[in-house]
PDB file of N, CA and C in Angstrom:
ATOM      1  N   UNK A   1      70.560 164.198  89.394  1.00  0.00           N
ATOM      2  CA  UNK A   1      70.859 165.042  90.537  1.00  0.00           C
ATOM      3  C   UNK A   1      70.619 166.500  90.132  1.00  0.00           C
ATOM      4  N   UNK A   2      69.955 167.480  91.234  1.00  0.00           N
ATOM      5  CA  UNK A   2      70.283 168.648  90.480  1.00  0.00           C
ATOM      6  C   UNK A   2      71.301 169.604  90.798  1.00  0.00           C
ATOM      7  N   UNK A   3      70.798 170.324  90.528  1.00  0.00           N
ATOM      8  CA  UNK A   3      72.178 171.888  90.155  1.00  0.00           C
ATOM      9  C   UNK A   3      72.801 172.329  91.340  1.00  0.00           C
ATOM     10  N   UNK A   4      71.699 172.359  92.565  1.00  0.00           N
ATOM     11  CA  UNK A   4      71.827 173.097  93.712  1.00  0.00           C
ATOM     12  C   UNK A   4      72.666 171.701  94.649  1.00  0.00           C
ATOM     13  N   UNK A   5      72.205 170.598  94.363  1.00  0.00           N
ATOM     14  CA  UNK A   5      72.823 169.340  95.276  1.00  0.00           C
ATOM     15  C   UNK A   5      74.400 169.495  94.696  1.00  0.00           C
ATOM     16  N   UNK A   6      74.416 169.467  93.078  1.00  0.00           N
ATOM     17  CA  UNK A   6      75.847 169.124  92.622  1.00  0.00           C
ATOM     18  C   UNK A   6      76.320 170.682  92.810  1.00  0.00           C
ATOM     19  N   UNK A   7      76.320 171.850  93.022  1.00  0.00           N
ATOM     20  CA  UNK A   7      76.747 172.920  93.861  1.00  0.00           C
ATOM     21  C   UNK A   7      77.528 172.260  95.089  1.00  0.00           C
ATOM     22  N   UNK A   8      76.218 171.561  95.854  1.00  0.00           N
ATOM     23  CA  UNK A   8      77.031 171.799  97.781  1.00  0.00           C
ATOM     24  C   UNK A   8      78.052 170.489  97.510  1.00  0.00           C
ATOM     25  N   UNK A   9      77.949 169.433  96.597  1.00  0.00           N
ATOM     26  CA  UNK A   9      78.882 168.438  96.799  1.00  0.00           C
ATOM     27  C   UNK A   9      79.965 168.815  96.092  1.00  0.00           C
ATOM     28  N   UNK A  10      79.765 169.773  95.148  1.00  0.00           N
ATOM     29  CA  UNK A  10      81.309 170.562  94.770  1.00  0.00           C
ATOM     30  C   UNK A  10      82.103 170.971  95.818  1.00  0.00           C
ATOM     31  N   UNK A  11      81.118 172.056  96.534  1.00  0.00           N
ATOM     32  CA  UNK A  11      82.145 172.585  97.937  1.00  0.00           C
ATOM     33  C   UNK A  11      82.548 171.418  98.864  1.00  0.00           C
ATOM     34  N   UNK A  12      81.755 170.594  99.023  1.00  0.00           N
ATOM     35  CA  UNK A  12      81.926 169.547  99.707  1.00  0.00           C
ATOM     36  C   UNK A  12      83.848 168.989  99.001  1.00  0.00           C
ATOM     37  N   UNK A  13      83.674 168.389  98.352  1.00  0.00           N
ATOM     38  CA  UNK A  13      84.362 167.505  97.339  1.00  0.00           C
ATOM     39  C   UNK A  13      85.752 168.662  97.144  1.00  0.00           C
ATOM     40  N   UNK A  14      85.712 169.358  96.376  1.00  0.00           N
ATOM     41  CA  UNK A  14      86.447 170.301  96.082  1.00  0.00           C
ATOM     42  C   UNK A  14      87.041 171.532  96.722  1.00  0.00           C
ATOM     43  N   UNK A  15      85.956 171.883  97.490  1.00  0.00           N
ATOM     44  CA  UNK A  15      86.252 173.083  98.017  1.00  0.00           C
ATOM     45  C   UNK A  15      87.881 173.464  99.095  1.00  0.00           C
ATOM     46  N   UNK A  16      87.271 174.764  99.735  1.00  0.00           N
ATOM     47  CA  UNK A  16      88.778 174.802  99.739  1.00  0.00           C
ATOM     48  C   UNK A  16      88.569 175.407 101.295  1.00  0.00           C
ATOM     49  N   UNK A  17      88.789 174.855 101.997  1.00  0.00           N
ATOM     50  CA  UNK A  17      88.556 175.834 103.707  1.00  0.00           C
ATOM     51  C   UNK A  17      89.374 177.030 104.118  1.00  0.00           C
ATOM     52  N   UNK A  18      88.692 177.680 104.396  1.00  0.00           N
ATOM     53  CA  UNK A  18      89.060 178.924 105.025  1.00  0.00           C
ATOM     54  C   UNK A  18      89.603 179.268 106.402  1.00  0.00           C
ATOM     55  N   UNK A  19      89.688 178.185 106.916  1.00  0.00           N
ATOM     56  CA  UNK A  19      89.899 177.947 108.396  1.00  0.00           C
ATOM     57  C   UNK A  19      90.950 179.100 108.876  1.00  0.00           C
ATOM     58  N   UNK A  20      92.181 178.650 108.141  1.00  0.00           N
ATOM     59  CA  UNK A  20      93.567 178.991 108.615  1.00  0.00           C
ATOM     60  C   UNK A  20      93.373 180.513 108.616  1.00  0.00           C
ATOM     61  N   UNK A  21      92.985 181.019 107.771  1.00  0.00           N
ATOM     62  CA  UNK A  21      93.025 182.842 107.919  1.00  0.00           C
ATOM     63  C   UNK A  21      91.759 183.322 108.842  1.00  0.00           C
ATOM     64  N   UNK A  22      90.965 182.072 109.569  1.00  0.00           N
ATOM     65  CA  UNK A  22      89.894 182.803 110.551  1.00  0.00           C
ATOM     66  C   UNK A  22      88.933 182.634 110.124  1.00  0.00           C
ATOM     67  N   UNK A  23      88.385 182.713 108.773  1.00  0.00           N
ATOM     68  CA  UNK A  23      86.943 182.844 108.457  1.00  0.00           C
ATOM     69  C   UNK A  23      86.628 181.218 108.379  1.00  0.00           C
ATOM     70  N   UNK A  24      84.725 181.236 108.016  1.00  0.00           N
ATOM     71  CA  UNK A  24      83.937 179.856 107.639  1.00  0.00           C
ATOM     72  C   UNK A  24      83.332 180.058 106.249  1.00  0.00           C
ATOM     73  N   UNK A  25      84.238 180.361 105.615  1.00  0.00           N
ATOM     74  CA  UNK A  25      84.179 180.204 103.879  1.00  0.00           C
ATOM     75  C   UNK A  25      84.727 179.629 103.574  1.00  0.00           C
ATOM     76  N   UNK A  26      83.952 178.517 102.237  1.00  0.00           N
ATOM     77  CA  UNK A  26      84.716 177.681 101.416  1.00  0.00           C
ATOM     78  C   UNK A  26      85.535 178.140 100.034  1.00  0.00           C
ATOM     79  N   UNK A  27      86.387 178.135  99.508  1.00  0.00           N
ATOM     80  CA  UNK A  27      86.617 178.799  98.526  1.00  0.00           C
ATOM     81  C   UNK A  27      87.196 177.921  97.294  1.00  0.00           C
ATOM     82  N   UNK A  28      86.481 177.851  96.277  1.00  0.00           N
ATOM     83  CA  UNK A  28      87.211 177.471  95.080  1.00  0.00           C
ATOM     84  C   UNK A  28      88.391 177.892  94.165  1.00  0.00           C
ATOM     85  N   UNK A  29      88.921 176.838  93.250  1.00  0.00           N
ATOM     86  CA  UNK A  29      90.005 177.112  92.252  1.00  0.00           C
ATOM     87  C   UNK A  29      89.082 177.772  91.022  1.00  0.00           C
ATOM     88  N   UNK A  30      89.668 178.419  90.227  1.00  0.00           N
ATOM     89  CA  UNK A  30      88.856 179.236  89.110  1.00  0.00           C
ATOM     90  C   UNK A  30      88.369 178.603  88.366  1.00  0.00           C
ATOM     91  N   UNK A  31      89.078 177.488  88.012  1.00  0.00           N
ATOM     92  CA  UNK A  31      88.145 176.368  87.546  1.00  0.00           C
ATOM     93  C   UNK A  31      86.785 175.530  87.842  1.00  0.00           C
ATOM     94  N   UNK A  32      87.267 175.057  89.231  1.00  0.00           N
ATOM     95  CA  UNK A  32      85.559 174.754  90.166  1.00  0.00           C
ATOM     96  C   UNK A  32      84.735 176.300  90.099  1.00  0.00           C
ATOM     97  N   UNK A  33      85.030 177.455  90.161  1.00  0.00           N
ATOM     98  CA  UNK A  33      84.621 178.369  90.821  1.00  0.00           C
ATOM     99  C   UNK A  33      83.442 178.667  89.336  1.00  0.00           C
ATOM    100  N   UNK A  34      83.842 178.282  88.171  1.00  0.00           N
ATOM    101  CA  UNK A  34      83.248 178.611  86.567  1.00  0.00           C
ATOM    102  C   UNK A  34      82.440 177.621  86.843  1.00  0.00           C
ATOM    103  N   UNK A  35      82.886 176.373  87.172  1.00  0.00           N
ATOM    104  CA  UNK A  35      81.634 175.153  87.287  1.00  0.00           C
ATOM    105  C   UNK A  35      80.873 175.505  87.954  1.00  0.00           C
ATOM    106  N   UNK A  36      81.140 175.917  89.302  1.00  0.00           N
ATOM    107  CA  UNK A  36      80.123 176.229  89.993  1.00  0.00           C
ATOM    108  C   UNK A  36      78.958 177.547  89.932  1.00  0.00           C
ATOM    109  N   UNK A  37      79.560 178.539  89.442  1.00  0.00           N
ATOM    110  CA  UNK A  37      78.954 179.390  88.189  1.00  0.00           C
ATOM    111  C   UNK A  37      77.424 178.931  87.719  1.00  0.00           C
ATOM    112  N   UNK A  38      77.708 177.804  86.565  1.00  0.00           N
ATOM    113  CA  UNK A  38      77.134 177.237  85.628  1.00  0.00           C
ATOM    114  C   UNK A  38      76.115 176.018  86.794  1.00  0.00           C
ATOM    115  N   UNK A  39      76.390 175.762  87.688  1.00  0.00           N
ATOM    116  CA  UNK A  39      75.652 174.798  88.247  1.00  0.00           C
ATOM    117  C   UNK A  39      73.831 175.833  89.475  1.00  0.00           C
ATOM    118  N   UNK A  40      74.782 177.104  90.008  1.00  0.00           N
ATOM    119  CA  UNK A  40      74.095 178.066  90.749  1.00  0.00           C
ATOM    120  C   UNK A  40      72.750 178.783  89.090  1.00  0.00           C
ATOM    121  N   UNK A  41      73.711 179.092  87.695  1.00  0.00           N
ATOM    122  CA  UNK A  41      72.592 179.752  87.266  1.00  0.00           C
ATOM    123  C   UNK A  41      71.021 178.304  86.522  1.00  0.00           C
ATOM    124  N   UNK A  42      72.077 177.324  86.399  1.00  0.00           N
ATOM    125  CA  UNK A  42      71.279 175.688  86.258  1.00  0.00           C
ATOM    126  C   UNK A  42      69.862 176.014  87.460  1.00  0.00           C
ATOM    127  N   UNK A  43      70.529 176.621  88.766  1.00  0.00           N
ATOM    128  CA  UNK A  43      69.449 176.022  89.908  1.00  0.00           C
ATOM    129  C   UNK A  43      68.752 177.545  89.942  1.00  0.00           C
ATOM    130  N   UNK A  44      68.632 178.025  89.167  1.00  0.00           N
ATOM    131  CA  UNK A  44      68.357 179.314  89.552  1.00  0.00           C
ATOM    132  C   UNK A  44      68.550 180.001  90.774  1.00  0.00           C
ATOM    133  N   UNK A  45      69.832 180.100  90.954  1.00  0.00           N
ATOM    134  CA  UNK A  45      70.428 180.769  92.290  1.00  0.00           C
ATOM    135  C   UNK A  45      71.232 181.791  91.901  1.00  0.00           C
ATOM    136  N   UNK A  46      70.728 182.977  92.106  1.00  0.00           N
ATOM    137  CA  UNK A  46      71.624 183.780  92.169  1.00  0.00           C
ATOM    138  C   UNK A  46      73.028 184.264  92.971  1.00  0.00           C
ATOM    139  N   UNK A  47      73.924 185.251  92.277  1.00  0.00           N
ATOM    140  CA  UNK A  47      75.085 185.067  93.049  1.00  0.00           C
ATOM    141  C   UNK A  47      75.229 186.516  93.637  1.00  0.00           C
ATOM    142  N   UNK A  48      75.205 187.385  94.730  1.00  0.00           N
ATOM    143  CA  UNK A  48      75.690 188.306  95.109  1.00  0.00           C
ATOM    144  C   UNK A  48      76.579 188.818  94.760  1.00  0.00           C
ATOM    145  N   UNK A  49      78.004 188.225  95.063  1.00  0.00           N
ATOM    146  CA  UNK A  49      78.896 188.611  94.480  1.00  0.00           C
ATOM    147  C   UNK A  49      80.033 187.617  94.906  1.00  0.00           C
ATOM    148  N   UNK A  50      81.377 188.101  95.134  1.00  0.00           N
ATOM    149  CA  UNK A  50      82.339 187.199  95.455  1.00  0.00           C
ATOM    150  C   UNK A  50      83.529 187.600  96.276  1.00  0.00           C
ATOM    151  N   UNK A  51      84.675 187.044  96.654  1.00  0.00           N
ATOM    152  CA  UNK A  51      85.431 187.457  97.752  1.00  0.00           C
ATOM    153  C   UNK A  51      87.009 186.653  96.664  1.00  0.00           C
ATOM    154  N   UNK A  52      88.074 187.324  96.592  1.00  0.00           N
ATOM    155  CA  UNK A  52      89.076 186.606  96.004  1.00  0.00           C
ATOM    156  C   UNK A  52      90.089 186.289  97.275  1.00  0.00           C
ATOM    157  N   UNK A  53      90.245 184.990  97.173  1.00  0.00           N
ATOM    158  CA  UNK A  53      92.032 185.109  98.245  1.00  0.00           C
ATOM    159  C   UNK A  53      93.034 184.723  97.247  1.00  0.00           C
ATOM    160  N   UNK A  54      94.199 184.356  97.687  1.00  0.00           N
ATOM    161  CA  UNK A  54      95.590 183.850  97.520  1.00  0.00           C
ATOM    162  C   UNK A  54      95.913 182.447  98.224  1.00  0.00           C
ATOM    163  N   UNK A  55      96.146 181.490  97.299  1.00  0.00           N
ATOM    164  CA  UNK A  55      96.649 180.588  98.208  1.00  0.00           C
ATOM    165  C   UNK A  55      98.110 180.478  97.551  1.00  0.00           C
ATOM    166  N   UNK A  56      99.181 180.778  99.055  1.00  0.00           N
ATOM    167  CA  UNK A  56     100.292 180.938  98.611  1.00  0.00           C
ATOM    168  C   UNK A  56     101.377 179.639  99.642  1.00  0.00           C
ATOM    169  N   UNK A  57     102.604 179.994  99.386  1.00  0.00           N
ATOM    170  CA  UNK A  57     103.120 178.863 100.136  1.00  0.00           C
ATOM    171  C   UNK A  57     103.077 178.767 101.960  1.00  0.00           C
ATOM    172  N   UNK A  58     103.217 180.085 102.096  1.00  0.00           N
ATOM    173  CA  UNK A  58     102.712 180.590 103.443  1.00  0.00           C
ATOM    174  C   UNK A  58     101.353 180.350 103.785  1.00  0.00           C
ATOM    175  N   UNK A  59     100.396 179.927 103.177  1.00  0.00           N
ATOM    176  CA  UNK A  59      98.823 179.807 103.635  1.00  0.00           C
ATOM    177  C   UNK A  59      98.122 180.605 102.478  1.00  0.00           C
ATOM    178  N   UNK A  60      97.281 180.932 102.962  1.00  0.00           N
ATOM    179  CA  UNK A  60      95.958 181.084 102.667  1.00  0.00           C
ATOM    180  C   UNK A  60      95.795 183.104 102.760  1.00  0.00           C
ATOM    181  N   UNK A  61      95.186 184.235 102.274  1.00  0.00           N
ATOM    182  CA  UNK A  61      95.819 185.525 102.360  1.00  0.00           C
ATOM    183  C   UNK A  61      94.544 186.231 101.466  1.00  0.00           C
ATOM    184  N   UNK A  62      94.402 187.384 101.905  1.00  0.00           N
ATOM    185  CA  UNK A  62      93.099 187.647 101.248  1.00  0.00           C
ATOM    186  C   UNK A  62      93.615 188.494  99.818  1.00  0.00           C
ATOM    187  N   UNK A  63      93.229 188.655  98.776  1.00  0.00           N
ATOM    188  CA  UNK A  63      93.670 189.379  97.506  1.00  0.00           C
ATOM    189  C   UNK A  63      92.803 190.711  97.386  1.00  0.00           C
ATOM    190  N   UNK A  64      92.213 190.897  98.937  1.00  0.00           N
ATOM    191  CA  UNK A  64      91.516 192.207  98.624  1.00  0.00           C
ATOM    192  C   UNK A  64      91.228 192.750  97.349  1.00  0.00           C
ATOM    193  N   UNK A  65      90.375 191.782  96.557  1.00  0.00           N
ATOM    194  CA  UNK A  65      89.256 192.079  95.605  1.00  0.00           C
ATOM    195  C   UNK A  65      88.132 191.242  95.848  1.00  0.00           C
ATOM    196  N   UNK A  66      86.940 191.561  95.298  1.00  0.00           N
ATOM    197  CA  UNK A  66      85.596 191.015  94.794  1.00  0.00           C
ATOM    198  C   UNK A  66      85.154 192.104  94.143  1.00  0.00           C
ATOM    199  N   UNK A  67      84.103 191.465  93.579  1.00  0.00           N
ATOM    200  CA  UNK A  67      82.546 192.066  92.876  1.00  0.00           C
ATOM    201  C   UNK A  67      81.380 191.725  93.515  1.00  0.00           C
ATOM    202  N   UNK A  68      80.412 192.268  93.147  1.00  0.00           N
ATOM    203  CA  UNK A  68      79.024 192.413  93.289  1.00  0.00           C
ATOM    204  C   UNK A  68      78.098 192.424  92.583  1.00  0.00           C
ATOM    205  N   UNK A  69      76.857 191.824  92.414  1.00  0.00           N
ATOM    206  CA  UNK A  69      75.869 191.850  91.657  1.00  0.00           C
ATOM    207  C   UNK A  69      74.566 192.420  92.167  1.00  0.00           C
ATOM    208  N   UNK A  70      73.961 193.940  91.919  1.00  0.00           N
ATOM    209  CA  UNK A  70      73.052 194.062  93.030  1.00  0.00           C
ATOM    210  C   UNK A  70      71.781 193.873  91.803  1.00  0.00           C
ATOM    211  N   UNK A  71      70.666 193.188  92.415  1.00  0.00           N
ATOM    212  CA  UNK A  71      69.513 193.687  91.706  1.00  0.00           C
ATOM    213  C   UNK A  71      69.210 194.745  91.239  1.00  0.00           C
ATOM    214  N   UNK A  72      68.324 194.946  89.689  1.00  0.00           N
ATOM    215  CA  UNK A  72      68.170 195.936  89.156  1.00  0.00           C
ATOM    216  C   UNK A  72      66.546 196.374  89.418  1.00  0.00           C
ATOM    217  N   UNK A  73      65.974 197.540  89.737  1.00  0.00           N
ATOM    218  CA  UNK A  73      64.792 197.747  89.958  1.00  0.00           C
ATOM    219  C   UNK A  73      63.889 197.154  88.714  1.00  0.00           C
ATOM    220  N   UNK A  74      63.185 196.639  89.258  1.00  0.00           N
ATOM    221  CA  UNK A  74      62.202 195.895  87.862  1.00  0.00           C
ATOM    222  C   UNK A  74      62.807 194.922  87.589  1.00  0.00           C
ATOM    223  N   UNK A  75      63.843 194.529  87.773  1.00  0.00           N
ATOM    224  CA  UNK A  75      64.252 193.131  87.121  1.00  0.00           C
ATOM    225  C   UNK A  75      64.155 191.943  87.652  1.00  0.00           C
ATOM    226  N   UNK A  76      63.386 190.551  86.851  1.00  0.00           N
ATOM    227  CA  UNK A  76      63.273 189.454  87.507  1.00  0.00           C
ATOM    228  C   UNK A  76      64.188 188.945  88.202  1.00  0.00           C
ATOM    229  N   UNK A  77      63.298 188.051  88.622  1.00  0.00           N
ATOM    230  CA  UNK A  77      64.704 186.860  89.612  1.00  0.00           C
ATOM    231  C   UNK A  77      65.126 186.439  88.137  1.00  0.00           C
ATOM    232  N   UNK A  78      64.465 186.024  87.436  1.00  0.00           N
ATOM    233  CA  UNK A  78      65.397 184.844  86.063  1.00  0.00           C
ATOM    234  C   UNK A  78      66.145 185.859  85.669  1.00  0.00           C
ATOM    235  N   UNK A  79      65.872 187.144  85.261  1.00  0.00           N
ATOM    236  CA  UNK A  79      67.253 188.200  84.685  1.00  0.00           C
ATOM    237  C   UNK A  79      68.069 188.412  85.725  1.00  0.00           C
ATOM    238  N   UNK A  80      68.149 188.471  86.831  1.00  0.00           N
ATOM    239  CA  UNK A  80      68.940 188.439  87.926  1.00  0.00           C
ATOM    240  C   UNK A  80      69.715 187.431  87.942  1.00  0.00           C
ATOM    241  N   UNK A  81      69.294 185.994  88.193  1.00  0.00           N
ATOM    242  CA  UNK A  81      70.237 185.095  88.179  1.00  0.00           C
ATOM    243  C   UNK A  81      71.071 185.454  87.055  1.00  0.00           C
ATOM    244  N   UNK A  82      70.256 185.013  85.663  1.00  0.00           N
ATOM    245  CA  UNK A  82      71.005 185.305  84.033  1.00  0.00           C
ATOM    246  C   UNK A  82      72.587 186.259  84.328  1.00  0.00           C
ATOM    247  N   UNK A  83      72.021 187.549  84.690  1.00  0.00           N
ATOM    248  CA  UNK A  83      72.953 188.866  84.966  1.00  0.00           C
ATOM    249  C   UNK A  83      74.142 188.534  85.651  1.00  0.00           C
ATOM    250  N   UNK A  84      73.371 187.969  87.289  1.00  0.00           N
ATOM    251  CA  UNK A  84      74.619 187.669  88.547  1.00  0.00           C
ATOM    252  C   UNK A  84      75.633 186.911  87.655  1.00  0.00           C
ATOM    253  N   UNK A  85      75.252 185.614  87.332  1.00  0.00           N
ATOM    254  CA  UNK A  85      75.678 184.880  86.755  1.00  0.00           C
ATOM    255  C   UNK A  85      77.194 185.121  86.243  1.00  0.00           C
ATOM    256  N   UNK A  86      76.297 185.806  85.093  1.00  0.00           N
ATOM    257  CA  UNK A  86      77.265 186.041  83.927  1.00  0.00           C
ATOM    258  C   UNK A  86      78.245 187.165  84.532  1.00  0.00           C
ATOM    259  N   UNK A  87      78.302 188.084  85.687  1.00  0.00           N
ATOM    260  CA  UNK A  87      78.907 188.937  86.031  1.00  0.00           C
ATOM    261  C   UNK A  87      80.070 188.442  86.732  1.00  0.00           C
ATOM    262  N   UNK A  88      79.436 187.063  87.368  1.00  0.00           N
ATOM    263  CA  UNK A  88      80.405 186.622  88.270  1.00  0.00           C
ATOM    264  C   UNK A  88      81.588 185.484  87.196  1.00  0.00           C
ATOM    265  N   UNK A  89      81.493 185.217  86.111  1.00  0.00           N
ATOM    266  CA  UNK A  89      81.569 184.243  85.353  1.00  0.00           C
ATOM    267  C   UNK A  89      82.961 184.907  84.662  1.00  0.00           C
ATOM    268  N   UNK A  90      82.265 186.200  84.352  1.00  0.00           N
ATOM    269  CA  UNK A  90      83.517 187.685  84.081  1.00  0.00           C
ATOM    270  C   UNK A  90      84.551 187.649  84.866  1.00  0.00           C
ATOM    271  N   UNK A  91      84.103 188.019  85.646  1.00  0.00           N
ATOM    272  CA  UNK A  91      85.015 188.359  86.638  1.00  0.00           C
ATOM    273  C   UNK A  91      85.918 186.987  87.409  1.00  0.00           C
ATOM    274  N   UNK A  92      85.673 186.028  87.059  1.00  0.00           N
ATOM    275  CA  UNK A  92      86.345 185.076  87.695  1.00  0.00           C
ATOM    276  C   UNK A  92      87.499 184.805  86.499  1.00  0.00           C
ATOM    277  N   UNK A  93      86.757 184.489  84.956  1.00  0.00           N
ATOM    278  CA  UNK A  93      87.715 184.334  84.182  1.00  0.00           C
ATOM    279  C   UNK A  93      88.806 185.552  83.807  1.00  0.00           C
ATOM    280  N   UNK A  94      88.426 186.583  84.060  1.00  0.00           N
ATOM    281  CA  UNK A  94      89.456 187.841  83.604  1.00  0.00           C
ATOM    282  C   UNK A  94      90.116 188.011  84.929  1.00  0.00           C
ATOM    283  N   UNK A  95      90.322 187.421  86.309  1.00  0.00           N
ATOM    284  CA  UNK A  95      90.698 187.926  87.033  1.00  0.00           C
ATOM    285  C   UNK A  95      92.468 187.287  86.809  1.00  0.00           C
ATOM    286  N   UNK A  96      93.507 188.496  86.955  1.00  0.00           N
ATOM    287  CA  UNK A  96      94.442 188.419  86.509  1.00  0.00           C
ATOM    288  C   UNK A  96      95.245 187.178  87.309  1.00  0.00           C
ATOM    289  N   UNK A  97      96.075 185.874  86.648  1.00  0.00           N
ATOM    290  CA  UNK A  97      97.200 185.318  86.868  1.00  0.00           C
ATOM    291  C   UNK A  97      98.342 185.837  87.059  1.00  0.00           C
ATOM    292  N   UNK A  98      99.059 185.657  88.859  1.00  0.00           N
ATOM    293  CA  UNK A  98     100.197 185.733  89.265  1.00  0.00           C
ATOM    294  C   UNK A  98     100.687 184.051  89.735  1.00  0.00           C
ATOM    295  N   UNK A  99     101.413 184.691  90.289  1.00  0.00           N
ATOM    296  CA  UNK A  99     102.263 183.682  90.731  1.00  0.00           C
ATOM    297  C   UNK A  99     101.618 182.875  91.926  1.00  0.00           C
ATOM    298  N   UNK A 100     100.642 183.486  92.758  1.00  0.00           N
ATOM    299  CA  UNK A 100     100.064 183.152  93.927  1.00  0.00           C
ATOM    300  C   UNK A 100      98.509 182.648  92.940  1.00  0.00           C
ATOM    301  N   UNK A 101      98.162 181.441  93.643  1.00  0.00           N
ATOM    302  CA  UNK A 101      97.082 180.694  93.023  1.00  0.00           C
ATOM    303  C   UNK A 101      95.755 181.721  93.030  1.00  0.00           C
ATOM    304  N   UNK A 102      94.502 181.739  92.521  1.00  0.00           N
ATOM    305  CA  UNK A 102      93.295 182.821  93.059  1.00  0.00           C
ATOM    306  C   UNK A 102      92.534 181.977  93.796  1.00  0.00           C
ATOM    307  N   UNK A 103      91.672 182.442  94.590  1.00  0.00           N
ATOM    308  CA  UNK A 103      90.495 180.950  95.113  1.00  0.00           C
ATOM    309  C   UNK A 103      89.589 182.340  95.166  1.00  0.00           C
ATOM    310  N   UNK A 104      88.116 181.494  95.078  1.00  0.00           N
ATOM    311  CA  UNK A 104      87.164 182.580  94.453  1.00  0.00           C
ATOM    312  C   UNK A 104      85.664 181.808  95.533  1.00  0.00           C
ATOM    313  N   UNK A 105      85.105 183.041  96.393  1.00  0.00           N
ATOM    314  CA  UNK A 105      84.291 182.676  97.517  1.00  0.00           C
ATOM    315  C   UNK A 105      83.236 183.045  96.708  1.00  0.00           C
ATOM    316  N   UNK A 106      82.444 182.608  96.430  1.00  0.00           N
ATOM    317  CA  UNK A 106      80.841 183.079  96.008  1.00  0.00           C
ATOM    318  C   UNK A 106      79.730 183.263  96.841  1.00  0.00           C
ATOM    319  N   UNK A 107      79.014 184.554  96.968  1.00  0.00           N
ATOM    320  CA  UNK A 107      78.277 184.518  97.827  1.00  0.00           C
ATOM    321  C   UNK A 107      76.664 184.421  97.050  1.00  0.00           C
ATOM    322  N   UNK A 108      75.759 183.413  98.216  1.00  0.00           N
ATOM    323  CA  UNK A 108      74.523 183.183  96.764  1.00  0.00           C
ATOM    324  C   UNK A 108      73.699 183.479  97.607  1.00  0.00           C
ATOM    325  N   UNK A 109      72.472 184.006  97.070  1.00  0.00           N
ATOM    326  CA  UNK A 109      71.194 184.293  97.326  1.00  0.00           C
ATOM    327  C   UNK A 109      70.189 183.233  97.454  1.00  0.00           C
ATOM    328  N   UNK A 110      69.959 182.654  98.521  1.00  0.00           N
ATOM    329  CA  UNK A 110      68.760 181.439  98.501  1.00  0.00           C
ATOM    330  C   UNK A 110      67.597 181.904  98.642  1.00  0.00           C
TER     331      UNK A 110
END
């Protein structure tokens, strides 16, 4: 199977709906969110950037953070993915543990 199929059957399988706070984003646990990481730079897909919420006992709540990955002038798509990648990979694992769970929206470049 490849990278980009085992991507959508992650969100499929795993993912996490966005319904309740309004939006049509799926959002992962930090854990799926690293797999899925590693499966987008597999398919050579780059990642834009990302959107953090809260899933708390009350629902679902936005954590008003993300990042971004913008292209660099001159730089390939393969250093781009490489870059996004690894930027988003950062930022998912250093993003700080509270008490309220993180769920982590990735936005990708097809």
């Amino acid at each position: 199977m490849n990278p980009d199929t085992e991507y959508r059957e992650l969100l499929e399988s795993r993912g996490i709906s966005l319904q309740s706070p309004g939006l049509t984003e799926i959002a992962l646990s930090r854990a799926d969110a690293i797999l899925a990481v590693g499966l987008l730079r597999r398919a050579s897909i780059p990642i834009l950037g990302g959107d953090v919420y809260f899933k708390k006992v009350t629902g679902i709540e936005s954590a008003y953070a993300n990042w971004h990955s913008d292209p660099m002038d001159g730089e390939s798509r393969d250093n781009y993915v490489t870059r996004s990648c690894l930027d988003s990979l950062n930022y998912i694992e250093s993003f700080p543990s509270t008490e309220a769970v993180p769920l982590f929206v990735l936005v990708i470049d097809l």
